[in-house]
PDB file of N, CA and C in Angstrom:
ATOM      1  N   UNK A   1       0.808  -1.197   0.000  1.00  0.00           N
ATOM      2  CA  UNK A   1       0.000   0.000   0.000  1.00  0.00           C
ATOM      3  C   UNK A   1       0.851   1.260   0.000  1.00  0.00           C
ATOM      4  N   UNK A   2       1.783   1.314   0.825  1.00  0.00           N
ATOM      5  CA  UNK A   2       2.823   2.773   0.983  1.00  0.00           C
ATOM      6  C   UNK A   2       3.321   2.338  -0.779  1.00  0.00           C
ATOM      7  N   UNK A   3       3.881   1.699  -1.079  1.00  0.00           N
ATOM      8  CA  UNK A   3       4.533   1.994  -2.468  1.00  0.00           C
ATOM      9  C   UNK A   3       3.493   2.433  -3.380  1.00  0.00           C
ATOM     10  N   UNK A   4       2.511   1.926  -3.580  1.00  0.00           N
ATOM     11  CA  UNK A   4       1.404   2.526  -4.399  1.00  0.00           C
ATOM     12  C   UNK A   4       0.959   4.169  -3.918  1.00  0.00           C
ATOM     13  N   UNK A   5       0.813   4.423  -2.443  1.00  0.00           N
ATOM     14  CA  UNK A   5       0.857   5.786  -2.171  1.00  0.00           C
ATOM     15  C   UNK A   5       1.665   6.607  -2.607  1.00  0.00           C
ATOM     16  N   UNK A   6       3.060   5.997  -2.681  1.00  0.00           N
ATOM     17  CA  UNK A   6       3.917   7.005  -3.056  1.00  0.00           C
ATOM     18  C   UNK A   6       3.470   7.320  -4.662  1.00  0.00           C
ATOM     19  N   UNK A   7       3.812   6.521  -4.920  1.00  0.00           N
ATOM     20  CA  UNK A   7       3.273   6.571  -6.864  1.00  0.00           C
ATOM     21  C   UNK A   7       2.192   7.721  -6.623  1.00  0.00           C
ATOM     22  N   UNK A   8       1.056   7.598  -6.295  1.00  0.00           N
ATOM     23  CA  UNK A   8       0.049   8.550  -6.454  1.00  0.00           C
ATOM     24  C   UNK A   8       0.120   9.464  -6.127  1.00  0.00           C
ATOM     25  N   UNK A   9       1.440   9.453  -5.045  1.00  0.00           N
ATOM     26  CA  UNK A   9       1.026  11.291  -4.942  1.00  0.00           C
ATOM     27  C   UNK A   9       2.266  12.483  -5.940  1.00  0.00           C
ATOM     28  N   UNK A  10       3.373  10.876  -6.372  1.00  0.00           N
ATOM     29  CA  UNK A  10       4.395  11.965  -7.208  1.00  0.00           C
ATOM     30  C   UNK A  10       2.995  12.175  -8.316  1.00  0.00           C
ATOM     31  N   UNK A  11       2.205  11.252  -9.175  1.00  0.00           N
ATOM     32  CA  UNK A  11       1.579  11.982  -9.966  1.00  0.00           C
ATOM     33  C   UNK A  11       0.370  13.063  -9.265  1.00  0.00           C
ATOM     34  N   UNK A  12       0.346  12.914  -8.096  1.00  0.00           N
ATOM     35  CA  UNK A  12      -0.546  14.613  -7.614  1.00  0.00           C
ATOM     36  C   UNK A  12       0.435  15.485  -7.547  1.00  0.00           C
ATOM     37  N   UNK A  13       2.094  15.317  -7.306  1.00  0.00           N
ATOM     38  CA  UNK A  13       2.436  16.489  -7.112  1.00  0.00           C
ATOM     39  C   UNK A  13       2.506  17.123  -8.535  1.00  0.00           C
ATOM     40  N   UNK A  14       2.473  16.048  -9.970  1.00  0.00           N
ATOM     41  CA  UNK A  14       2.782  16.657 -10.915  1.00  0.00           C
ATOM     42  C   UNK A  14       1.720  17.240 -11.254  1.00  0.00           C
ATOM     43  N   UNK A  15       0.384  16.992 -11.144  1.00  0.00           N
ATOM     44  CA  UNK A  15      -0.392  17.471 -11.470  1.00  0.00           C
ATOM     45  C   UNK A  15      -0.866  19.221 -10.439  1.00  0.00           C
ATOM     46  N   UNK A  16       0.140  18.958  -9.752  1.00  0.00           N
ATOM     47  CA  UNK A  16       0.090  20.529  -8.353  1.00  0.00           C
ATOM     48  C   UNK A  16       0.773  21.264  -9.067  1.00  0.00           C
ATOM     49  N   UNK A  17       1.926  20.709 -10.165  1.00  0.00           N
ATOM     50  CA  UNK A  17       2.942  21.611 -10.656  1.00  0.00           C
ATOM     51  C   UNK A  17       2.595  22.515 -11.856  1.00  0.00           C
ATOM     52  N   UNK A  18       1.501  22.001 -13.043  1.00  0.00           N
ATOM     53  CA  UNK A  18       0.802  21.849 -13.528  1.00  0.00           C
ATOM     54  C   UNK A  18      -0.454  22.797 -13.266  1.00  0.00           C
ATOM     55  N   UNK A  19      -1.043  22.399 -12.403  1.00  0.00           N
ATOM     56  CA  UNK A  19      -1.940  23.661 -12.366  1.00  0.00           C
ATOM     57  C   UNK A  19      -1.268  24.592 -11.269  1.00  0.00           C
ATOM     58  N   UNK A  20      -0.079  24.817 -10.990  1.00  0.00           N
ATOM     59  CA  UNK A  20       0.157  26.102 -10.940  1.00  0.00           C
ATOM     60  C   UNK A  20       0.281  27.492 -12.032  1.00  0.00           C
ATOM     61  N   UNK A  21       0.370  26.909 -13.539  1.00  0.00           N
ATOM     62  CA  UNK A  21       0.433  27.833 -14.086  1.00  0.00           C
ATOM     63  C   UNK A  21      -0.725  28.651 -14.487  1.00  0.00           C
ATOM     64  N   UNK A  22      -0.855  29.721 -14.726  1.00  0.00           N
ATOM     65  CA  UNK A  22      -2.388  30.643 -15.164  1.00  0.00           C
ATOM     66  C   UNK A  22      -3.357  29.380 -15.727  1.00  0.00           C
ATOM     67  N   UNK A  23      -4.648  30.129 -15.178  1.00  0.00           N
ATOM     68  CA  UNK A  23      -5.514  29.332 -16.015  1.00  0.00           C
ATOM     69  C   UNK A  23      -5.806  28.416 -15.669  1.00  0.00           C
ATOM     70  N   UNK A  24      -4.957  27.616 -15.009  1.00  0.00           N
ATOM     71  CA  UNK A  24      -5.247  25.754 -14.955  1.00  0.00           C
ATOM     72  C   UNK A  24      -5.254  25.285 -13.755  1.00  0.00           C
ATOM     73  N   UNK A  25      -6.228  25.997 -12.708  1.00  0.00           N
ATOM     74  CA  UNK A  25      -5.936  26.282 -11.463  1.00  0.00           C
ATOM     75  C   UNK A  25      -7.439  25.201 -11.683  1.00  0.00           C
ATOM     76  N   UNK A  26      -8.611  25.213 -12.429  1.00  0.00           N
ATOM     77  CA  UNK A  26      -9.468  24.256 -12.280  1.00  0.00           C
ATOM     78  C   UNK A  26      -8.932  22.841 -12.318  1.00  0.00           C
ATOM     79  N   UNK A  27      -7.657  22.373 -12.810  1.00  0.00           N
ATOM     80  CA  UNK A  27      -7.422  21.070 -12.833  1.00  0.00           C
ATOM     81  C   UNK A  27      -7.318  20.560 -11.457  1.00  0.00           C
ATOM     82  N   UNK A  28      -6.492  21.386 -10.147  1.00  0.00           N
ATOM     83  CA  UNK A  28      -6.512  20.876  -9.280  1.00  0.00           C
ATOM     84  C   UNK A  28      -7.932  19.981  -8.482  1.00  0.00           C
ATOM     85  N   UNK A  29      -9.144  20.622  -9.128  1.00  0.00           N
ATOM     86  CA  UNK A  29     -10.389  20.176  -8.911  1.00  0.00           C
ATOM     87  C   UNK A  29     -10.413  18.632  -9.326  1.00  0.00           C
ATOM     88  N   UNK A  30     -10.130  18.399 -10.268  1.00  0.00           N
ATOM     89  CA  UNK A  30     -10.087  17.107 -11.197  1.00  0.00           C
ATOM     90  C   UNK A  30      -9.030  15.911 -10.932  1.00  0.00           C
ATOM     91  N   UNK A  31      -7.915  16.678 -11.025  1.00  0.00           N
ATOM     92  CA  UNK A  31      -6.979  15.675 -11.080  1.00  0.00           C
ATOM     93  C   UNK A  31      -5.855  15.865  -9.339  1.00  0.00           C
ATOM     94  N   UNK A  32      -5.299  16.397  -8.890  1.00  0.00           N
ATOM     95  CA  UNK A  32      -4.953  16.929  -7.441  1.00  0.00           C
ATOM     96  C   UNK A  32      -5.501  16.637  -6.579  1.00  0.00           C
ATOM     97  N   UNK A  33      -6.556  17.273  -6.425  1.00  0.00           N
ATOM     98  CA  UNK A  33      -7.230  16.979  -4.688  1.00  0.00           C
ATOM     99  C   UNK A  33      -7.798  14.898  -5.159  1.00  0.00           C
ATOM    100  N   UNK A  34      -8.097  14.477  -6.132  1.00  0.00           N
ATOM    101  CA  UNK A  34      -8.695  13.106  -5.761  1.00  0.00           C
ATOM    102  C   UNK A  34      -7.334  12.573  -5.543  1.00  0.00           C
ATOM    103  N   UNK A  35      -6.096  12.455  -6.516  1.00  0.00           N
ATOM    104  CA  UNK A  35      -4.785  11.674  -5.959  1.00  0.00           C
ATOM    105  C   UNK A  35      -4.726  12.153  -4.855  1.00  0.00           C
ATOM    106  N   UNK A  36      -3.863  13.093  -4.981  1.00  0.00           N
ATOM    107  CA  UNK A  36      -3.999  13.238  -3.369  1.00  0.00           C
ATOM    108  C   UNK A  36      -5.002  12.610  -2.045  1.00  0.00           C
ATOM    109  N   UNK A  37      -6.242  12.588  -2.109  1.00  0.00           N
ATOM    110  CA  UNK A  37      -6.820  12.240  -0.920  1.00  0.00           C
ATOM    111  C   UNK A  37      -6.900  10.770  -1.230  1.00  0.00           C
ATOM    112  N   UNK A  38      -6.452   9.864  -2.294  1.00  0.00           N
ATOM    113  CA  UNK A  38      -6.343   8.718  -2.707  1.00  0.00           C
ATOM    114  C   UNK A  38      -5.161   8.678  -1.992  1.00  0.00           C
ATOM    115  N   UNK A  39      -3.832   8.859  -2.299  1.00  0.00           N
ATOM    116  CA  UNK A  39      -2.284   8.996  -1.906  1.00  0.00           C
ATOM    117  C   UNK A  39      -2.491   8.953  -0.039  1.00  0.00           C
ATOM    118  N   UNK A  40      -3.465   9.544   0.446  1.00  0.00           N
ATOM    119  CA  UNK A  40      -3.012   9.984   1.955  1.00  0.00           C
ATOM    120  C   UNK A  40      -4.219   8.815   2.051  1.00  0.00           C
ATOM    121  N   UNK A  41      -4.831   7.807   1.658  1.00  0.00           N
ATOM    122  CA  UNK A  41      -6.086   6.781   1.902  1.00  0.00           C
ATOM    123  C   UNK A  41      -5.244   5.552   1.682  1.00  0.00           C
ATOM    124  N   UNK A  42      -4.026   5.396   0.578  1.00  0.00           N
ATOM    125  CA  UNK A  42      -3.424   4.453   0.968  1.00  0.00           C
ATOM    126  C   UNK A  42      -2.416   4.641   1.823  1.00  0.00           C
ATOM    127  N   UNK A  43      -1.411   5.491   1.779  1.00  0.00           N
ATOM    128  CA  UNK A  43      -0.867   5.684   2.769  1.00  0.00           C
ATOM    129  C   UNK A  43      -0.946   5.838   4.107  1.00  0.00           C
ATOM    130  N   UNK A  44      -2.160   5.802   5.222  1.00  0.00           N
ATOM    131  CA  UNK A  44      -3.246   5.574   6.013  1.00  0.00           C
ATOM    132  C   UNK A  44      -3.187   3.937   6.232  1.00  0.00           C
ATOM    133  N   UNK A  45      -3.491   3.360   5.319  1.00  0.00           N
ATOM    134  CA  UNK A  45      -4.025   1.993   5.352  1.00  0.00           C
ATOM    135  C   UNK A  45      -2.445   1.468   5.614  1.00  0.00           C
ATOM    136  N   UNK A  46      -1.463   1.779   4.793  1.00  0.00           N
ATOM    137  CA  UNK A  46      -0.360   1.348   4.815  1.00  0.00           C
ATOM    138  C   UNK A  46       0.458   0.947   6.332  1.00  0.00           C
ATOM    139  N   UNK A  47      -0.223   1.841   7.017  1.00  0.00           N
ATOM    140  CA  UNK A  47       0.396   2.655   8.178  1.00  0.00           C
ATOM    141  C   UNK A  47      -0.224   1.392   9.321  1.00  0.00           C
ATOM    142  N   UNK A  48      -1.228   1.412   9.204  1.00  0.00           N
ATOM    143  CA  UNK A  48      -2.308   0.713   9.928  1.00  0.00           C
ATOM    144  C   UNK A  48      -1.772  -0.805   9.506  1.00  0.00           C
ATOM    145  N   UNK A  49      -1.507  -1.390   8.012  1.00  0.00           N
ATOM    146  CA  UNK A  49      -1.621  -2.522   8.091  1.00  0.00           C
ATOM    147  C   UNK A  49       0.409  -3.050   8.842  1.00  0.00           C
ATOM    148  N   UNK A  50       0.949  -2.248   9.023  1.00  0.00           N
ATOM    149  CA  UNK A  50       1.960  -2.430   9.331  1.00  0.00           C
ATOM    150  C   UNK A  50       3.429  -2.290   8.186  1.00  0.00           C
ATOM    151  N   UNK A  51       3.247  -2.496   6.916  1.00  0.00           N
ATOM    152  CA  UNK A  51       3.557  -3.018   6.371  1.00  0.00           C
ATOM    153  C   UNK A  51       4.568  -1.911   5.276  1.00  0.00           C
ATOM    154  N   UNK A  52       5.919  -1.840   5.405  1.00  0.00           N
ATOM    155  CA  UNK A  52       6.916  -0.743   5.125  1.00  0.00           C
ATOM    156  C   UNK A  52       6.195   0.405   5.618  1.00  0.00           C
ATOM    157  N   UNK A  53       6.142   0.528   6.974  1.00  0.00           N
ATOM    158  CA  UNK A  53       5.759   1.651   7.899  1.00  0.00           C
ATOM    159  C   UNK A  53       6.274   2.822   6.833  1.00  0.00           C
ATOM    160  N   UNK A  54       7.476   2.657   6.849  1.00  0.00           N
ATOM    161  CA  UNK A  54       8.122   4.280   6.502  1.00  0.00           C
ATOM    162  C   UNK A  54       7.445   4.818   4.934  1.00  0.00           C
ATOM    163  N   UNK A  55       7.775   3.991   4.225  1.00  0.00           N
ATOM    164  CA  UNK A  55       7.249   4.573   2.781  1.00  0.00           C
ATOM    165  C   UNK A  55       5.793   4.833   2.753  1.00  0.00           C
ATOM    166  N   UNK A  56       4.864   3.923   3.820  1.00  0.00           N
ATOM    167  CA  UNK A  56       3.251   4.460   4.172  1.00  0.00           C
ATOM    168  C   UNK A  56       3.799   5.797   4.726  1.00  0.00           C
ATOM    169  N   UNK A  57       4.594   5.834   5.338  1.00  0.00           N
ATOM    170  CA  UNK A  57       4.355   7.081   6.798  1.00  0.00           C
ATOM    171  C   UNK A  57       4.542   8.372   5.406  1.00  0.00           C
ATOM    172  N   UNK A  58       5.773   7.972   4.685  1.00  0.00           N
ATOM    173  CA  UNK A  58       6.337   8.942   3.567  1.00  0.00           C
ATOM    174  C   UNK A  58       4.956   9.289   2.615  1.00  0.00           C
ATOM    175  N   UNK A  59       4.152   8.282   2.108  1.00  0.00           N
ATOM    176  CA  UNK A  59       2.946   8.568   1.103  1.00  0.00           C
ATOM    177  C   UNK A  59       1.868   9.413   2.311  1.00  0.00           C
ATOM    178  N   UNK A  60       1.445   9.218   3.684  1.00  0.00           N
ATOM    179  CA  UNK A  60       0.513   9.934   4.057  1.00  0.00           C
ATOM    180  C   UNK A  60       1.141  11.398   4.656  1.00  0.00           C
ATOM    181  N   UNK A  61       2.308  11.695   4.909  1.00  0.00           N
ATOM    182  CA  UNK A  61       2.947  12.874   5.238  1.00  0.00           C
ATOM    183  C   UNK A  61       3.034  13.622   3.543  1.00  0.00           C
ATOM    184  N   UNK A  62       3.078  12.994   1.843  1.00  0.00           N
ATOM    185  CA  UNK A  62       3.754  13.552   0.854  1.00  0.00           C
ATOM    186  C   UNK A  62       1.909  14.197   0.581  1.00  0.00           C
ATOM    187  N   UNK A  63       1.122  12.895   1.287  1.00  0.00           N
ATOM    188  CA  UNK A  63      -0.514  13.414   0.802  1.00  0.00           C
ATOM    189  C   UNK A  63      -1.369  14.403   1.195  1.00  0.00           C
ATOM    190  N   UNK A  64      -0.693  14.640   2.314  1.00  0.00           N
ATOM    191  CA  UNK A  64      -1.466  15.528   3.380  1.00  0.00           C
ATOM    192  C   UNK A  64      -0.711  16.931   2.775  1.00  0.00           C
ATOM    193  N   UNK A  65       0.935  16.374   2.344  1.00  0.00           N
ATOM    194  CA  UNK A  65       0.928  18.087   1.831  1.00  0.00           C
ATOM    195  C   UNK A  65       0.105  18.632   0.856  1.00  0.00           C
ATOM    196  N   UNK A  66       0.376  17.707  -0.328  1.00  0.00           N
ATOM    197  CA  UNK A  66      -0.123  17.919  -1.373  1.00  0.00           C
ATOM    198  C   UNK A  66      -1.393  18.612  -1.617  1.00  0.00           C
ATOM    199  N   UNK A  67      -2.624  18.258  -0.972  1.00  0.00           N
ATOM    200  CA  UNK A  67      -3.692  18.187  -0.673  1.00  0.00           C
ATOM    201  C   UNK A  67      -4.102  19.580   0.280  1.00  0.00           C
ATOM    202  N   UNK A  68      -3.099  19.783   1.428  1.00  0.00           N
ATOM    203  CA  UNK A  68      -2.970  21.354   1.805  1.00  0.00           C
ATOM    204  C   UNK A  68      -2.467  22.671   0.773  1.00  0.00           C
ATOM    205  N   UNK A  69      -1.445  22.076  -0.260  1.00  0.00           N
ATOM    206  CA  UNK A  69      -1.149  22.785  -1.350  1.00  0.00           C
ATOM    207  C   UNK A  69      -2.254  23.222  -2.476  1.00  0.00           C
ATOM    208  N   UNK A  70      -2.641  22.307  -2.536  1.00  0.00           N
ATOM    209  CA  UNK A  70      -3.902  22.320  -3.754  1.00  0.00           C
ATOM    210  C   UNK A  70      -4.971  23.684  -3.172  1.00  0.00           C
ATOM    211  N   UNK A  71      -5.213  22.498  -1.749  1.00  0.00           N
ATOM    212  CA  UNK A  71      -6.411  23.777  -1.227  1.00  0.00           C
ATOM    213  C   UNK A  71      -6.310  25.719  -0.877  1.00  0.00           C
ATOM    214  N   UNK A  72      -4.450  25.090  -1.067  1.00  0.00           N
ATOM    215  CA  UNK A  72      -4.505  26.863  -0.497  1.00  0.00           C
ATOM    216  C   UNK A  72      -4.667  27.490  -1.777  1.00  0.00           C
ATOM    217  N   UNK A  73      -3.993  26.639  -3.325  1.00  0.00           N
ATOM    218  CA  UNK A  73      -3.463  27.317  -4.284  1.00  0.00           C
ATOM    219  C   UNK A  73      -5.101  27.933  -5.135  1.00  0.00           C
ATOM    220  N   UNK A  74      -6.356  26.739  -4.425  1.00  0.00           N
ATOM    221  CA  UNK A  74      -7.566  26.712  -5.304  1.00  0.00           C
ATOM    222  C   UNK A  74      -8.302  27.798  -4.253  1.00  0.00           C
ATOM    223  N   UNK A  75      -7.899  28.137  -3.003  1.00  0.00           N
ATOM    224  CA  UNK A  75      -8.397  29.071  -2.224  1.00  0.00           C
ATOM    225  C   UNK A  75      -8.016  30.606  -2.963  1.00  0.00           C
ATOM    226  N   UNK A  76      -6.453  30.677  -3.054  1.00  0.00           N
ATOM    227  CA  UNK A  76      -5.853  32.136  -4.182  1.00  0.00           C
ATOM    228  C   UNK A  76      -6.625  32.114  -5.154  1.00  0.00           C
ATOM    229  N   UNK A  77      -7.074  31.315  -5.575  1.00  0.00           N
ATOM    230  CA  UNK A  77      -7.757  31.293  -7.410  1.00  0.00           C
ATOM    231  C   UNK A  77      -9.325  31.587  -7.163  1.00  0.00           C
ATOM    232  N   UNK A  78      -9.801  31.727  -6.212  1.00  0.00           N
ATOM    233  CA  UNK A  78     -11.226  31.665  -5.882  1.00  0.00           C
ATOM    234  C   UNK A  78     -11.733  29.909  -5.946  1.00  0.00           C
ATOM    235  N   UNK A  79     -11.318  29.319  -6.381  1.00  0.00           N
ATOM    236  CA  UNK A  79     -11.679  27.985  -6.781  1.00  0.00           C
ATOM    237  C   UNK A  79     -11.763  27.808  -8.221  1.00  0.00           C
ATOM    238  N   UNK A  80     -11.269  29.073  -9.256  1.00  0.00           N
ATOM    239  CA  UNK A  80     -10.949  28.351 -10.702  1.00  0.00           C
ATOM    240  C   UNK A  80     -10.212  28.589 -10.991  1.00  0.00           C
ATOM    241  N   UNK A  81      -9.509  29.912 -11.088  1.00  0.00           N
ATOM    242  CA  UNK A  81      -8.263  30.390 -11.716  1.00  0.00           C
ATOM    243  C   UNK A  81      -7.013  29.292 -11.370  1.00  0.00           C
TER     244      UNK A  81
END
């Protein structure tokens, strides 16, 4: 589960990187906040089932940022920009 977390949240961070530029601040709606809260749901489970503690602990600490990033960046944008 942590290795699959991790995977999901490098593609949320790419997709954080991504809609940082003008304009594409609605993608975080779409594609960002679901990896992400996917990324910090396995990484969660990971944690719980015991199982490479650290790389779970690494996917729900990389998800929780991500996911605080998104929300502040879609908070600046009003929620589209």
């Amino acid at each position: 589960m942590g290795g699959l977390g991790c995977g999901v949240s490098v593609v949320a961070a790419l997709f954080a990187i991504l809609g940082l530029l003008p304009l594409l601040g609605w993608l975080n709606w779409f594609t960002t906040l679901p990896a992400a809260l996917l990324a910090v749901l396995l990484g969660f489970l990971g944690v719980l089932q015991d199982e490479q503690r650290a790389i779970s602990l690494l996917a729900l600490v990389a998800g929780v940022t991500i996911l605080a990033w998104a929300v502040f960046r879609l908070s600046i944008g009003a929620g589209i920009i």
